[in-house]
C-alpha atoms as a PDB file:
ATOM      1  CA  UNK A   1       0.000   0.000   0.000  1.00  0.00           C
ATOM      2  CA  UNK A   2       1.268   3.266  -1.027  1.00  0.00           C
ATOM      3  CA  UNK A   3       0.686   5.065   2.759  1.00  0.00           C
ATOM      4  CA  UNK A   4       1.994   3.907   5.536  1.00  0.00           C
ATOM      5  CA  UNK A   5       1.482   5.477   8.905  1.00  0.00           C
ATOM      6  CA  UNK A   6       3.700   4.838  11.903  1.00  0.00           C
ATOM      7  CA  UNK A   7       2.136   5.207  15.189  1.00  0.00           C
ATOM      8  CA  UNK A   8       2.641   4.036  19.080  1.00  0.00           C
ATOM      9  CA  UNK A   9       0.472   1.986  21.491  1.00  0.00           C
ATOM     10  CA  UNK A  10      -2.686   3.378  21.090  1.00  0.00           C
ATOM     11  CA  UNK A  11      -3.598   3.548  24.716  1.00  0.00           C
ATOM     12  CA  UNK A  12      -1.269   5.973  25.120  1.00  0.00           C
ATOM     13  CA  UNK A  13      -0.485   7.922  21.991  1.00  0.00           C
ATOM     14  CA  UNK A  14      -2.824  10.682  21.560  1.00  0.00           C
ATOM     15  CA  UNK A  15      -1.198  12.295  18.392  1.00  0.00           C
ATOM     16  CA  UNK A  16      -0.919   9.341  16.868  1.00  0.00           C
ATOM     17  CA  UNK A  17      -4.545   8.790  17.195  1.00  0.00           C
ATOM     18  CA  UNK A  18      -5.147  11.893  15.121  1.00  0.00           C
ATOM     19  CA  UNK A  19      -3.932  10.736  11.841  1.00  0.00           C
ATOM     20  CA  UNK A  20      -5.305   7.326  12.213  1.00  0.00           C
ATOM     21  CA  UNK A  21      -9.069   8.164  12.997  1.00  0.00           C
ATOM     22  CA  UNK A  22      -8.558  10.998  10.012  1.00  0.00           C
ATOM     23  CA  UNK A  23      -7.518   8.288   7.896  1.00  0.00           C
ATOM     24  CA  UNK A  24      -9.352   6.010   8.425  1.00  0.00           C
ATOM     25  CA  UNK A  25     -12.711   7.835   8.312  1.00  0.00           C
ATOM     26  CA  UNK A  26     -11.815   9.437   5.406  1.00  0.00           C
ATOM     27  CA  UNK A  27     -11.159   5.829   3.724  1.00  0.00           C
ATOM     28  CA  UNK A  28      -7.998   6.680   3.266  1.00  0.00           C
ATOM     29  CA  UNK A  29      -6.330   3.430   2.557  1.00  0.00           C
ATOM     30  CA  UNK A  30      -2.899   2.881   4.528  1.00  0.00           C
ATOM     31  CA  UNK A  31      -0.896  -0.169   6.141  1.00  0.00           C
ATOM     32  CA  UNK A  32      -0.310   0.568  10.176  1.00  0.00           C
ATOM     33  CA  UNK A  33       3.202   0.232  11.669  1.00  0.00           C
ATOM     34  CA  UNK A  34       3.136   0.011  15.063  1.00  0.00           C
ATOM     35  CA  UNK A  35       5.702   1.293  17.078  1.00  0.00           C
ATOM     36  CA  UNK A  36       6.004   0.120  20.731  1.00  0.00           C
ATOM     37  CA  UNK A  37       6.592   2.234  23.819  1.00  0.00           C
ATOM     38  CA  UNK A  38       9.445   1.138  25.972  1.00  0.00           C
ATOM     39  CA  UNK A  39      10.727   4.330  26.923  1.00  0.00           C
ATOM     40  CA  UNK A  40      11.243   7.738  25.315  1.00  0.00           C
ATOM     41  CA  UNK A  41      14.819   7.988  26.474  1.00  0.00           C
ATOM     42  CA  UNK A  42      17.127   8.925  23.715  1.00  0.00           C
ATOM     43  CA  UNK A  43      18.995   4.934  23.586  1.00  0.00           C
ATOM     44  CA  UNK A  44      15.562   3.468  23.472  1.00  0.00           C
ATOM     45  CA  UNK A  45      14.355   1.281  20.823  1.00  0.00           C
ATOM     46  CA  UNK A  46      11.328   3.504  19.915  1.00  0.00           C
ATOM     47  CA  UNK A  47      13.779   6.353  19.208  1.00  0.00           C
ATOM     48  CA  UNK A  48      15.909   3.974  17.010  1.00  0.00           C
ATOM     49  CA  UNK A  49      13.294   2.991  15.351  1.00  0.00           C
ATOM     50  CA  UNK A  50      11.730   5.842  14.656  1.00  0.00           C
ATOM     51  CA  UNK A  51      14.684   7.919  13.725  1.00  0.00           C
ATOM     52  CA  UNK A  52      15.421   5.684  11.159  1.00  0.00           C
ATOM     53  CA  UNK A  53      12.355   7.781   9.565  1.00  0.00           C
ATOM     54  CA  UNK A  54      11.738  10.794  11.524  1.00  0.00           C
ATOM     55  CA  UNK A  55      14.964  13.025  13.063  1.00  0.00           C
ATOM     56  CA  UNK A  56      12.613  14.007  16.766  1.00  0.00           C
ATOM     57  CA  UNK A  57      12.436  10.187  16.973  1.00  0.00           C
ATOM     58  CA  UNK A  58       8.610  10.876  17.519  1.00  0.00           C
ATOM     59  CA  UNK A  59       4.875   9.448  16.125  1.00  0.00           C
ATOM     60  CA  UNK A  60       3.190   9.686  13.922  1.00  0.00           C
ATOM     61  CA  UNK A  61       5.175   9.684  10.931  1.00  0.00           C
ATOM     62  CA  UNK A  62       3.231   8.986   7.324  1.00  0.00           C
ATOM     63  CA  UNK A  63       5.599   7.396   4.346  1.00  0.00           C
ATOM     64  CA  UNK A  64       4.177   7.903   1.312  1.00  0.00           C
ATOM     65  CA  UNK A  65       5.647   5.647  -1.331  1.00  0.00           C
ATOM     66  CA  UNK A  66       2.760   7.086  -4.087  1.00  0.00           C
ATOM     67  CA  UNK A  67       5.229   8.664  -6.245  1.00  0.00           C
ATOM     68  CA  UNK A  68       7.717   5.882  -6.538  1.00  0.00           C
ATOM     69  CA  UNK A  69      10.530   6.540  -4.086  1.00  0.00           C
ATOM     70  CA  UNK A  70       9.246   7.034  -0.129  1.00  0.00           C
ATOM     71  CA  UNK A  71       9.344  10.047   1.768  1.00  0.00           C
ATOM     72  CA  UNK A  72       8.547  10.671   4.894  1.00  0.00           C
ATOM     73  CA  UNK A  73       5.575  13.406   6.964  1.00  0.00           C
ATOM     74  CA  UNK A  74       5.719  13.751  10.698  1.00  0.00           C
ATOM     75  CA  UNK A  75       3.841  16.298  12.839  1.00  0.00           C
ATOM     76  CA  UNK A  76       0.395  15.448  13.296  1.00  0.00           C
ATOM     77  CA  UNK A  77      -0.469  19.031  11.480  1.00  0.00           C
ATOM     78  CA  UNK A  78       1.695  18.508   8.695  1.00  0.00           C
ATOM     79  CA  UNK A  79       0.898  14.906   7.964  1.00  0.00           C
ATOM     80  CA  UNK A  80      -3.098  16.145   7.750  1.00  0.00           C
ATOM     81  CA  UNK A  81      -2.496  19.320   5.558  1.00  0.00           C
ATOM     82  CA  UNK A  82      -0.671  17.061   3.305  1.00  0.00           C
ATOM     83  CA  UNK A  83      -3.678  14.543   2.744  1.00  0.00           C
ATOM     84  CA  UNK A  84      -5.877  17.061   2.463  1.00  0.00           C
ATOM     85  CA  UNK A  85      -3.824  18.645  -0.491  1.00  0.00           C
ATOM     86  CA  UNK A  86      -5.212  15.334  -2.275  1.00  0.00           C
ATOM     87  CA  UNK A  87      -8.466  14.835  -0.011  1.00  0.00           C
ATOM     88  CA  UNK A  88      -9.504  18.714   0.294  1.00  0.00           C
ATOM     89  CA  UNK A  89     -12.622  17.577   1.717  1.00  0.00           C
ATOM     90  CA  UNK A  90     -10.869  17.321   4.826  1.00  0.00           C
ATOM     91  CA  UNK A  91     -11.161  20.381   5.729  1.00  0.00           C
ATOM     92  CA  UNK A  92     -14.716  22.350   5.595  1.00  0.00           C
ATOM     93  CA  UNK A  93     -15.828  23.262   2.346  1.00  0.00           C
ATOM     94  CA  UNK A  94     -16.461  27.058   3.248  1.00  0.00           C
ATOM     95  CA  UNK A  95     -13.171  28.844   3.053  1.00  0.00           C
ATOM     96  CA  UNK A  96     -13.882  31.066   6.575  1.00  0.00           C
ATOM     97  CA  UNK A  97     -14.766  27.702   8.066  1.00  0.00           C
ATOM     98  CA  UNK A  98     -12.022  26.105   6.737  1.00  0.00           C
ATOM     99  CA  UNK A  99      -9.900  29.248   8.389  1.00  0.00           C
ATOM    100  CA  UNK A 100     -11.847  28.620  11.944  1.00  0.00           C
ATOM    101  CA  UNK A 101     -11.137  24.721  11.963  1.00  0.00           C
ATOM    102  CA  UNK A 102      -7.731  25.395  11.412  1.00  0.00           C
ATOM    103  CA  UNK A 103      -7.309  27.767  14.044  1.00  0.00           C
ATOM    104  CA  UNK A 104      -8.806  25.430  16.964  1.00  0.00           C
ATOM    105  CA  UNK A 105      -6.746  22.795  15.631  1.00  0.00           C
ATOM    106  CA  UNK A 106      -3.652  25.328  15.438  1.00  0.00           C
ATOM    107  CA  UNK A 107      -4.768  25.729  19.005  1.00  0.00           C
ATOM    108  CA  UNK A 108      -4.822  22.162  20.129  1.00  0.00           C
ATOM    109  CA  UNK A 109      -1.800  21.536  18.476  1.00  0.00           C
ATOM    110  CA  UNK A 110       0.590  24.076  20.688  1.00  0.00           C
ATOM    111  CA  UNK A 111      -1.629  24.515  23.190  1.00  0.00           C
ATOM    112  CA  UNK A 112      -4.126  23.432  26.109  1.00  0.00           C
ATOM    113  CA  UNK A 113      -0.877  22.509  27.815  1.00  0.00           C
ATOM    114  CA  UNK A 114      -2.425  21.878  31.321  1.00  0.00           C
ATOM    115  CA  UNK A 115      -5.154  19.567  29.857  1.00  0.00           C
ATOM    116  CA  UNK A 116      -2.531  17.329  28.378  1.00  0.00           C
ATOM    117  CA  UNK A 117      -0.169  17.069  30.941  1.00  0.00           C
ATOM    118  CA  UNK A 118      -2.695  16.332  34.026  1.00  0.00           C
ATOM    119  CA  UNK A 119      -5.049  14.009  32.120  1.00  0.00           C
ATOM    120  CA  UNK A 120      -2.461  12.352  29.404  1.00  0.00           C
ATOM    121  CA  UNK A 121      -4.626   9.858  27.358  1.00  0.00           C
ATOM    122  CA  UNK A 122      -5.227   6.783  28.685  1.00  0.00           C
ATOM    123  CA  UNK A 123      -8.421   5.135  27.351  1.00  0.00           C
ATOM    124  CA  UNK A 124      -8.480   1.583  28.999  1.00  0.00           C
ATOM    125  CA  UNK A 125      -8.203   3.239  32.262  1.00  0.00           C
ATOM    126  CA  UNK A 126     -11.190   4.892  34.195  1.00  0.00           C
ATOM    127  CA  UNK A 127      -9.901   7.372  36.744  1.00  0.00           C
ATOM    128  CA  UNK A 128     -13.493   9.719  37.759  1.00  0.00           C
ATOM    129  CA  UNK A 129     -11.712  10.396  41.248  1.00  0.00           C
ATOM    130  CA  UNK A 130      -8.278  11.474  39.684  1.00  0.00           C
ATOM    131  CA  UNK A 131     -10.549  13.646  37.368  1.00  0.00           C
ATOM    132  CA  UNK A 132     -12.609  15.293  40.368  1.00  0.00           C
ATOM    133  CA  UNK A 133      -9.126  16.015  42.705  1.00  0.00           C
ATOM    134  CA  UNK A 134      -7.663  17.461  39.626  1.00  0.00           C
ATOM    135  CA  UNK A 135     -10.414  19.773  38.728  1.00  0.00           C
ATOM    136  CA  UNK A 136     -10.174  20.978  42.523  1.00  0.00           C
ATOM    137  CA  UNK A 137      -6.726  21.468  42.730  1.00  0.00           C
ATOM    138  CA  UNK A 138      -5.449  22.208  38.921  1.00  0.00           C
ATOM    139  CA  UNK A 139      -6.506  25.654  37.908  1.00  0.00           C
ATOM    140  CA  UNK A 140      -4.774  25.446  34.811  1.00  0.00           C
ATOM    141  CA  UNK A 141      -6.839  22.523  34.090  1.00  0.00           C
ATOM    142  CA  UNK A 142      -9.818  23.868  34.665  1.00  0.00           C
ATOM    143  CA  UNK A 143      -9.425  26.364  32.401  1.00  0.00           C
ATOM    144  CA  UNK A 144      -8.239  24.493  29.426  1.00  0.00           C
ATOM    145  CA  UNK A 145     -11.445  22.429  30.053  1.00  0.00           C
ATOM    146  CA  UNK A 146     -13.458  25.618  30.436  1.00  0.00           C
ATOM    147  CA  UNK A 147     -11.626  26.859  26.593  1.00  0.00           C
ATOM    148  CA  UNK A 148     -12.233  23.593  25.063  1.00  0.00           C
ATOM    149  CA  UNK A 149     -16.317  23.914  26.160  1.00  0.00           C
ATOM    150  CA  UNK A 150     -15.937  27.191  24.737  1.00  0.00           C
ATOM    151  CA  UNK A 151     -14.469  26.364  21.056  1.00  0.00           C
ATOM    152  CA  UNK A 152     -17.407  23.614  20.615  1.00  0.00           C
ATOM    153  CA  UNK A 153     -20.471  25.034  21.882  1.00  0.00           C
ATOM    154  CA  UNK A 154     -18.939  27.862  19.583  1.00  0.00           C
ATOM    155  CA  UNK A 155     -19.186  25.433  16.738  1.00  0.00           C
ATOM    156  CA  UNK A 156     -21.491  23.132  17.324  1.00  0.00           C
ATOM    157  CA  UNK A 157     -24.051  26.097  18.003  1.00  0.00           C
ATOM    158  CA  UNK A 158     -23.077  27.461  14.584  1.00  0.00           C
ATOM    159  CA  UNK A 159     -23.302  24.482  12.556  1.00  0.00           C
ATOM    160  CA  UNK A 160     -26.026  22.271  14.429  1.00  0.00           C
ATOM    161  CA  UNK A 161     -23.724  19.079  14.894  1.00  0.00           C
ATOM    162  CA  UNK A 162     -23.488  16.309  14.620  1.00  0.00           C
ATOM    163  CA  UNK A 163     -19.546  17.350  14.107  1.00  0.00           C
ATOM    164  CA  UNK A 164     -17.838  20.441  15.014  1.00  0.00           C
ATOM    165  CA  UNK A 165     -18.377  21.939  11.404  1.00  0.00           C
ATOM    166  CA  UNK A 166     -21.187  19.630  10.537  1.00  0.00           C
ATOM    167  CA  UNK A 167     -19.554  16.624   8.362  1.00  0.00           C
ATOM    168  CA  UNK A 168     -16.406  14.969  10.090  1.00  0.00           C
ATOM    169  CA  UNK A 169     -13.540  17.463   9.127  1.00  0.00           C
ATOM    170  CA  UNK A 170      -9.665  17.789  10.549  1.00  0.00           C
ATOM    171  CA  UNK A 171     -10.880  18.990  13.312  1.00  0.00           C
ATOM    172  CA  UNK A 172     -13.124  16.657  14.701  1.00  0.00           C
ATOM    173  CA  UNK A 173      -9.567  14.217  14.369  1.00  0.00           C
ATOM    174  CA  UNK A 174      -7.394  16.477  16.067  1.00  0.00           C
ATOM    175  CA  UNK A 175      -9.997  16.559  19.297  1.00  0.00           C
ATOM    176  CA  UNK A 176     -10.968  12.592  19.463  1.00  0.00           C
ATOM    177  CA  UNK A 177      -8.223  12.200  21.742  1.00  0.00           C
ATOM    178  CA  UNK A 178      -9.744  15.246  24.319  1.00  0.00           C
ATOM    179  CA  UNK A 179     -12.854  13.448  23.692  1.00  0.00           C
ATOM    180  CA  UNK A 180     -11.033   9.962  25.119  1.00  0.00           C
ATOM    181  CA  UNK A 181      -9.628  11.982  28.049  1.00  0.00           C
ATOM    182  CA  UNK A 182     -13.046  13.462  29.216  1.00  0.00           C
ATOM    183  CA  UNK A 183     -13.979  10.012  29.520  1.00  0.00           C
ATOM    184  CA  UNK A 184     -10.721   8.381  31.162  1.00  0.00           C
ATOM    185  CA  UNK A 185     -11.416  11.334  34.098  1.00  0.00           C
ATOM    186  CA  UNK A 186     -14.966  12.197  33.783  1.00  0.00           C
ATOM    187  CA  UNK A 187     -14.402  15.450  33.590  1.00  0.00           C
ATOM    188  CA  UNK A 188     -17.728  17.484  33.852  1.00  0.00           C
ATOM    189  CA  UNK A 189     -18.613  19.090  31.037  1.00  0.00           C
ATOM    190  CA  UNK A 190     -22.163  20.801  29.765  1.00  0.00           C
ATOM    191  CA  UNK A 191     -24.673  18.419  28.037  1.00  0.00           C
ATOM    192  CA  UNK A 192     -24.022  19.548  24.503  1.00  0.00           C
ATOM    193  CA  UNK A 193     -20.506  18.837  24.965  1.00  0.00           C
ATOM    194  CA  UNK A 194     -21.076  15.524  26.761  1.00  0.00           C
ATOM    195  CA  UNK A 195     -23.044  14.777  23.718  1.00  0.00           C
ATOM    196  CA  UNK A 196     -20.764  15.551  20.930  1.00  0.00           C
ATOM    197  CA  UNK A 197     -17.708  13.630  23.149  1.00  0.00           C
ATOM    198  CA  UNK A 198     -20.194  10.548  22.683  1.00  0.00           C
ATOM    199  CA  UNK A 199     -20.795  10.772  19.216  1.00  0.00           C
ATOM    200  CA  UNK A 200     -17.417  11.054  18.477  1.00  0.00           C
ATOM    201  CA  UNK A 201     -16.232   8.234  20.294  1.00  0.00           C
ATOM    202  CA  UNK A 202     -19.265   6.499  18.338  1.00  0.00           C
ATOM    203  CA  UNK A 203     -17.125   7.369  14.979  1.00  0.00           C
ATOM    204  CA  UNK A 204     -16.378   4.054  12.819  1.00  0.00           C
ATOM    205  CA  UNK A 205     -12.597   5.333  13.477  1.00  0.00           C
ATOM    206  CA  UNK A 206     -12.721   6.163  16.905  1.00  0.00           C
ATOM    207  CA  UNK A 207     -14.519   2.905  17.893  1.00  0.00           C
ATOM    208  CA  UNK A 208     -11.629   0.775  16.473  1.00  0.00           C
ATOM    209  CA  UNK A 209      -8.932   3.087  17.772  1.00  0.00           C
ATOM    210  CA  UNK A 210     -10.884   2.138  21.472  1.00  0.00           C
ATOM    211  CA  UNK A 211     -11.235  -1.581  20.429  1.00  0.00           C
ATOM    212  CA  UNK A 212      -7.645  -2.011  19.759  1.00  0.00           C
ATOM    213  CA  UNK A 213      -6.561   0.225  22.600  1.00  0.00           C
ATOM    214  CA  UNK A 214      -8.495  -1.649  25.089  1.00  0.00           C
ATOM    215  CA  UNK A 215      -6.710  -5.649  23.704  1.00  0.00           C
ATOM    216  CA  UNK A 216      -3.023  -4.276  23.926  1.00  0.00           C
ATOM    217  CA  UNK A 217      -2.987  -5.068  27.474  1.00  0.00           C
ATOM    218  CA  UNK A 218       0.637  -2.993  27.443  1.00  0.00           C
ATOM    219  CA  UNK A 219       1.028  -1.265  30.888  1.00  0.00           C
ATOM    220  CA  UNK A 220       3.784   1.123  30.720  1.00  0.00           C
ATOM    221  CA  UNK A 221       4.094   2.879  33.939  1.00  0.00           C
ATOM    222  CA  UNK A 222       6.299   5.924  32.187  1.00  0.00           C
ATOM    223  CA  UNK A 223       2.865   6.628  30.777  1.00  0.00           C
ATOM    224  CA  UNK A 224       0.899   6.176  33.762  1.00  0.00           C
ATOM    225  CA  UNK A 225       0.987   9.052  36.572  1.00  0.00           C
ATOM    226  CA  UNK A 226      -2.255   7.555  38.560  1.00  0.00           C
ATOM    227  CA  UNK A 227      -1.844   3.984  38.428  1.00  0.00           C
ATOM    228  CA  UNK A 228       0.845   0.921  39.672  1.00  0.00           C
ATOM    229  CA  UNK A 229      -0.729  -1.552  37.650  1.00  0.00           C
ATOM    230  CA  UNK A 230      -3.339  -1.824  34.682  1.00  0.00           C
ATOM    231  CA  UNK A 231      -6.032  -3.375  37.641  1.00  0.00           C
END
């Protein structure tokens, strides 16, 4: 197959789970490599591997071999403005809409830094009590959460669901994996918003990402800030 995207577990790896669910809701046909996490330190053999593709030694990378000799697209953002140079309907048809979903993607890319780093993804585990201590004590966190209700109500007001700009679009990719940590911590979030995190983790896509998630059975306690064990 001409694509070939190269991810981590997918427990863990929230931006490879962009690409992927993109992808593969799109019907973009690709082969999966998967990558295993056994530590991020730089003599590891994920960064071996990886470099051998990508110079950070980080996932996702996409090889496309289309062309006849391979090269290689890493950075979530990059990797998904390149498909949608050949699959434009990636991306919302209207061009101010277009503008917008870039922007909260944009966003999510290099920011909500206090989301990520108090609730990193972690979708076999179910942690409602971590959630409720850190929305107490974190107000960082609270206030990514709080900017993240904002963006879609903002959208989903605007465009009347079921997606953030109506049809599935870049940016409904880019926020699965917020979508998979509101569940993991039951964070508390308005009805709407509850709503549209269930319909996304409904996705053809998303549902497999979950499926396969939930059999790797691959506890790796660098990933895990809340837990000793996967029981």
């Amino acid at each position: 197959m001409a694509l070939t995207l190269i991810i981590g577990n997918k427990n863990y790896s929230s931006w490879s789970m962009r690409p992927w669910v993109l992808m593969r809701e799109a019907g973009i046909a690709f082969t999966e490599q998967h990558v295993r996490f056994d530590s991020f330190d730089d003599n590891s053999q994920f960064k071996a591997t990886v470099r051998q593709v990508n110079p950070t030694g980080k996932v996702p990378v996409l090889i496309d071999s289309t062309l006849g000799c391979s090269h290689a697209i890493w950075d979530t953002l990059a990797i998904c403005e390149y498909l949608a140079e050949t699959h434009p309907h990636l991306w919302p048809t209207n061009r101010a809409d277009r503008a917008r979903a870039r922007s909260l993607c944009a966003e999510m890319h290099s920011g909500l830094g206090q989301l990520r780093s108090h609730c990193p993804m972690n979708i076999e585990a179910h942690l409602p009590e971590v959630g409720a201590r850190l929305m107490r004590e974190q107000a960082g966190l609270r206030a990514d959460l709080q900017r993240v209700v904002d963006m879609w109500q903002t959208e989903l007001k605007r465009h009347q669901g079921p997606m953030l700009f109506g049809a599935f679009t870049i940016a409904d990719a880019f926020f699965a994996p917020v979508c998979m940590r509101i569940r993991t911590y039951a964070l508390p979030v308005p009805a709407d918003v509850q709503a549209y995190v269930n319909r996304v983790s409904e996705l053809a896509s998303v549902s497999a990402w979950i499926q396969d998630a939930m059999a790797e059975h691959d506890f790796r306690d660098f990933e895990e800030p809340y837990r000793s064990s996967a029981s």
